[in-house]
Protein backbone atom coordinates (compact mmCIF):
# COMPACT_ATOMS: atom_id res chain seq x y z
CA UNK A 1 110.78 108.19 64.80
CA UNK A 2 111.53 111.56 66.41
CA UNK A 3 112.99 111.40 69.84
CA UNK A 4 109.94 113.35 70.99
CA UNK A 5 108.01 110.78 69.52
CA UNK A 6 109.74 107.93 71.35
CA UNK A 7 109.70 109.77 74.81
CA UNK A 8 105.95 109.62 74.36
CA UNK A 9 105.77 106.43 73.40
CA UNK A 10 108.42 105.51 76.52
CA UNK A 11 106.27 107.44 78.76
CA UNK A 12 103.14 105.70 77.42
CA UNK A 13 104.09 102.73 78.10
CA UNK A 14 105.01 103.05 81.85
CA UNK A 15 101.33 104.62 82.16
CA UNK A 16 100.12 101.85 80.32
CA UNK A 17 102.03 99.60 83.05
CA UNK A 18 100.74 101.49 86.17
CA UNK A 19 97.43 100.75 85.02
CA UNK A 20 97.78 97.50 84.40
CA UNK A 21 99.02 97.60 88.67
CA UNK A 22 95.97 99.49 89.49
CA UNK A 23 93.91 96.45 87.69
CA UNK A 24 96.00 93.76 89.79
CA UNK A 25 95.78 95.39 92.90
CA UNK A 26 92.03 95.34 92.74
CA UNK A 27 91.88 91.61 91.38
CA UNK A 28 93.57 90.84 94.62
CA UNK A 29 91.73 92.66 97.05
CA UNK A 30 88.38 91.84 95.84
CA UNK A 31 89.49 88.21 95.37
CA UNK A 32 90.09 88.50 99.37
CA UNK A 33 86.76 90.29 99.68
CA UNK A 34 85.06 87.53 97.32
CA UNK A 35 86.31 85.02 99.79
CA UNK A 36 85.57 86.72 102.97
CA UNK A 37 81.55 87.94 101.95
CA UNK A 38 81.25 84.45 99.71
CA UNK A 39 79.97 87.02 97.18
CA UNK A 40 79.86 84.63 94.10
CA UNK A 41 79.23 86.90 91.47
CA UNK A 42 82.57 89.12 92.66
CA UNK A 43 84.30 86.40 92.09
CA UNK A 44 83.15 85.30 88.64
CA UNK A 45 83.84 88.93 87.60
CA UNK A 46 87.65 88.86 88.38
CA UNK A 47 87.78 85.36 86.81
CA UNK A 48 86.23 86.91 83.69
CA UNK A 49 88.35 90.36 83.64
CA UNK A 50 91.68 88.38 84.23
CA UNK A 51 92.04 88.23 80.05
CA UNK A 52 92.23 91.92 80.29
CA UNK A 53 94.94 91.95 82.86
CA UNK A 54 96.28 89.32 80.06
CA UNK A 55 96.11 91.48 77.29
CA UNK A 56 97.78 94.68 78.87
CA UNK A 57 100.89 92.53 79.06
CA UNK A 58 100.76 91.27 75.31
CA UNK A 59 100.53 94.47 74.43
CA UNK A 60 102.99 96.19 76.63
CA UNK A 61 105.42 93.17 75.42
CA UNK A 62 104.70 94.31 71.51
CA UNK A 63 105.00 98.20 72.34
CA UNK A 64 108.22 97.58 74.35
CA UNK A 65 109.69 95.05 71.19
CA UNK A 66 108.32 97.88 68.62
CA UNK A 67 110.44 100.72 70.70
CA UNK A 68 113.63 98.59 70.90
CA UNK A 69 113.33 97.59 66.66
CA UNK A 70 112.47 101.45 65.60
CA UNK A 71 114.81 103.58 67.77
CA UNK A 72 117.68 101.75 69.14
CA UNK A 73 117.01 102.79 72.44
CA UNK A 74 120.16 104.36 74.31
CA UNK A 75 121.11 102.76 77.90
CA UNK A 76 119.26 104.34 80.30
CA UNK A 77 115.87 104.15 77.78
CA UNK A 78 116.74 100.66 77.16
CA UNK A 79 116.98 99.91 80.78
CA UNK A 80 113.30 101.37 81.18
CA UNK A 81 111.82 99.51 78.47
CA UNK A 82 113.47 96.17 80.17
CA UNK A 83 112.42 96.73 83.45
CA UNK A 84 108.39 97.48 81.66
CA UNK A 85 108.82 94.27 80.14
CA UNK A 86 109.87 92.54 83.33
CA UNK A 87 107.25 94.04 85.68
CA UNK A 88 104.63 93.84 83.15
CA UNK A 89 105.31 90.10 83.15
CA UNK A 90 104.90 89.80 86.95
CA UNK A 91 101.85 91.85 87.19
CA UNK A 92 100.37 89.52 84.96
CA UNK A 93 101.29 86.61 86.94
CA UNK A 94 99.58 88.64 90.33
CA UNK A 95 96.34 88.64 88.22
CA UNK A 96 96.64 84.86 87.74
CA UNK A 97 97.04 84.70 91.53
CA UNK A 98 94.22 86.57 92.28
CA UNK A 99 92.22 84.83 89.77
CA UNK A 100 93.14 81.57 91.36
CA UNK A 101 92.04 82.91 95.29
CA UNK A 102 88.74 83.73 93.39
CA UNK A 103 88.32 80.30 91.98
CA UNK A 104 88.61 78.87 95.61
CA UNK A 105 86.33 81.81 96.56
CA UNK A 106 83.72 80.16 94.79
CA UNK A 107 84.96 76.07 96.28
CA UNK A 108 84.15 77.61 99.69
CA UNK A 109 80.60 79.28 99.06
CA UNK A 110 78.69 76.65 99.63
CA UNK A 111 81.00 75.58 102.66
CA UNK A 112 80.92 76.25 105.79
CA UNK A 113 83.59 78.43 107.14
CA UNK A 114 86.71 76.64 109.12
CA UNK A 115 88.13 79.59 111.00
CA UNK A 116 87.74 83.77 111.02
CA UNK A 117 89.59 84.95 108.38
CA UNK A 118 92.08 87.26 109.92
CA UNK A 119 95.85 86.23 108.95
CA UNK A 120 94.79 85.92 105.45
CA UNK A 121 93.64 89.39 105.07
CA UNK A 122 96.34 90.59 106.69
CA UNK A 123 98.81 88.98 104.24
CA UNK A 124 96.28 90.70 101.36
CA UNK A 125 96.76 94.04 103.10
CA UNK A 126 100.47 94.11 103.50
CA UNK A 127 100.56 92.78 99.68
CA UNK A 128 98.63 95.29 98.25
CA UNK A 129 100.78 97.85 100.24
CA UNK A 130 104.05 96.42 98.85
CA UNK A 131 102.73 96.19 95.55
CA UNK A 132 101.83 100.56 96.06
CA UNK A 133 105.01 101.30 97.46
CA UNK A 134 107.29 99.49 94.94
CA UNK A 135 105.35 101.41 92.01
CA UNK A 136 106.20 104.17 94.03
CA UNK A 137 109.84 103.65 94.25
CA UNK A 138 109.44 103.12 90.37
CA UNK A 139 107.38 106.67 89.65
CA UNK A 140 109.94 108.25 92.22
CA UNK A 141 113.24 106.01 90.94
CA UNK A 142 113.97 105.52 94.52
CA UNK A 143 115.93 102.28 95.13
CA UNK A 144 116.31 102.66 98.93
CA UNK A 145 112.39 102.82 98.89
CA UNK A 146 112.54 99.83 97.15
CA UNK A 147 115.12 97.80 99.33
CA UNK A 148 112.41 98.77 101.99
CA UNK A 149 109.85 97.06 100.31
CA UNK A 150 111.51 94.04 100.13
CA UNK A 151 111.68 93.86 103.86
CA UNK A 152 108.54 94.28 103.87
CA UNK A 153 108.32 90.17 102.51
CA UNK A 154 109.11 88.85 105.93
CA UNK A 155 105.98 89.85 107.33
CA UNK A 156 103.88 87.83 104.74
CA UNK A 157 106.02 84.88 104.86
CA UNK A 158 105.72 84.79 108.19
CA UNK A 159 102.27 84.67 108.00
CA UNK A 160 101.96 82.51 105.37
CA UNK A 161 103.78 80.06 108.00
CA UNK A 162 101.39 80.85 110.88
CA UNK A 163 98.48 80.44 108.61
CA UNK A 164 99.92 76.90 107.63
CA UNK A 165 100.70 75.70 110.76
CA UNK A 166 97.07 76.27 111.97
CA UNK A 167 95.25 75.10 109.36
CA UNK A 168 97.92 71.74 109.37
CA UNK A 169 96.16 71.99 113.22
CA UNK A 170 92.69 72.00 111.75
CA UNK A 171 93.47 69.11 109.66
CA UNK A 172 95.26 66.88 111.65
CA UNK A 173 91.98 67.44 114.38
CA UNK A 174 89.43 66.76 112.11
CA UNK A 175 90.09 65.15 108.86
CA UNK A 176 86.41 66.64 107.63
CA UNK A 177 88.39 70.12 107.75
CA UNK A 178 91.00 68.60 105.14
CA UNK A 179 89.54 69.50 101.90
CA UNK A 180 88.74 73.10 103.27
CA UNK A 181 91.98 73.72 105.01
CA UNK A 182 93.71 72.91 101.79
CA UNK A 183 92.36 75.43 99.89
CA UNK A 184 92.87 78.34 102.44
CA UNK A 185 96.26 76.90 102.17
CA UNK A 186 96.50 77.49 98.18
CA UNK A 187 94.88 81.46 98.85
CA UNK A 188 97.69 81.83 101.35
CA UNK A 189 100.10 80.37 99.37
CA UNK A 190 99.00 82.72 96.20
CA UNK A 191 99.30 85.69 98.35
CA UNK A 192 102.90 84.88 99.48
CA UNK A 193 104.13 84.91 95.99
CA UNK A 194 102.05 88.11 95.34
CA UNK A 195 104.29 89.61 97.75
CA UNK A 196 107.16 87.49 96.19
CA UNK A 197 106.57 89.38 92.58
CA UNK A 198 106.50 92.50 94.60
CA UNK A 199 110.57 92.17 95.35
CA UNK A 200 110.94 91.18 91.47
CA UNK A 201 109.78 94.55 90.73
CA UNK A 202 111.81 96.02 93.53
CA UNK A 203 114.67 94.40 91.81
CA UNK A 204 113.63 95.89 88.36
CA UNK A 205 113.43 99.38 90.25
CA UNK A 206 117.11 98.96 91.08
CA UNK A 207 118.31 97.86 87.84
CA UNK A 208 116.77 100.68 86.07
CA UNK A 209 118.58 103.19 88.73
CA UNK A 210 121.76 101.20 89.05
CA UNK A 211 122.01 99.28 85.96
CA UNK A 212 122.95 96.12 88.05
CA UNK A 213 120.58 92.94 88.68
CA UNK A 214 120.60 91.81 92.39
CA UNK A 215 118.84 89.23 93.78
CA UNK A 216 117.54 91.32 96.72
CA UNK A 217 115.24 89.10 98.29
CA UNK A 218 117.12 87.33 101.01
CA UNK A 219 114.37 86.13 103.63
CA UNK A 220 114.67 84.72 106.87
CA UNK A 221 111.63 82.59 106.55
């Protein structure tokens, strides 16, 4: 393989991985919007399209394992193709997420709602925009962009403990709220570790740059 040929194939597969982010982020927004509207059918469809979320990691995974076999990547490619393989991975994981909010979406159609949902949205919204500006800092190689973004996961945790607390409320009230409670609990709980695999790749962003792995994620919650 020409080094031309493996640039392409480099750069192909970072495309091929920003796509695969466009397809997460809207699994998780309309998972939120599935839950919100009890729109059934939305949330079949992102059940049904998570296999294709699936697939763009298997086949990232064999593209990135083809490049390291045929060229013997040098550091700074082989940093790139590591950091695909590790994002990839947690963008795949996202999709699961969402696909699990969009199961519950479809627990709670026939239920009546417990609460407005306003917290949980909000958690959606600052994941989704965690998730754009780490793929950002990747495009732009900018690790103080991504350092950012990890600060960025206080906010949803500390949501995801508001949201717990009042739904623990709910509960403890009215034991007919248990069953329903719980599972807002779960799509909370999926969204937190959205934003969780949103510092992962922040972390991949500053390998790639730096070359060093560092556990950035040091929360207060």
């Amino acid at each position: 393989m020409t080094r031309a040929a493996f640039e392409r194939q480099l750069n192909e597969i970072q495309e091929d991985m920003l796509v695969m982010a466009s397809m997460v982020e809207t699994a998780v927004l309309q998972s939120i919007e599935a839950l919100k509207t009890r729109n059934v059918a939305l949330a079949q469809r992102i059940i049904e399209h998570d296999i294709d979320i699936n697939q763009k990691r298997y086949d990232a995974e064999e593209k990135c394992v083809e490049l390291i076999s045929l060229q013997a990547p040098l550091a700074s490619d082989l940093r790139t193709i590591i950091s695909v393989l590790h994002i990839t991975v947690d963008l795949e994981r996202m999709g699961d997420h969402a696909e699990g909010i969009a199961k519950i979406a479809l627990m709670l159609s026939d239920e009546p709602p417990l609460k407005p949902y306003i917290d949980i949205p909000r958690m959606s919204e600052i994941a989704i925009r965690m998730l754009e500006g780490a793929l950002d800092a990747y495009r732009t190689r900018d690790t103080d962009k991504a350092r950012r973004v990890i600060d960025m996961d206080d906010e949803v945790d500390a949501l995801y403990e508001q949201v717990y607390r009042e739904l623990l409320t709910f509960m403890i009230s009215d034991p007919k709220t248990i069953q329903r409670a719980t599972y807002l609990i779960w799509v909370a709980h999926n969204l937190e570790r959205v934003a969780d695999r949103v510092t992962n790749i922040c972390e991949a962003v500053v390998y790639l740059v730096e070359g060093r792995i560092h556990d950035l994620n040091v929360s207060t919650y």
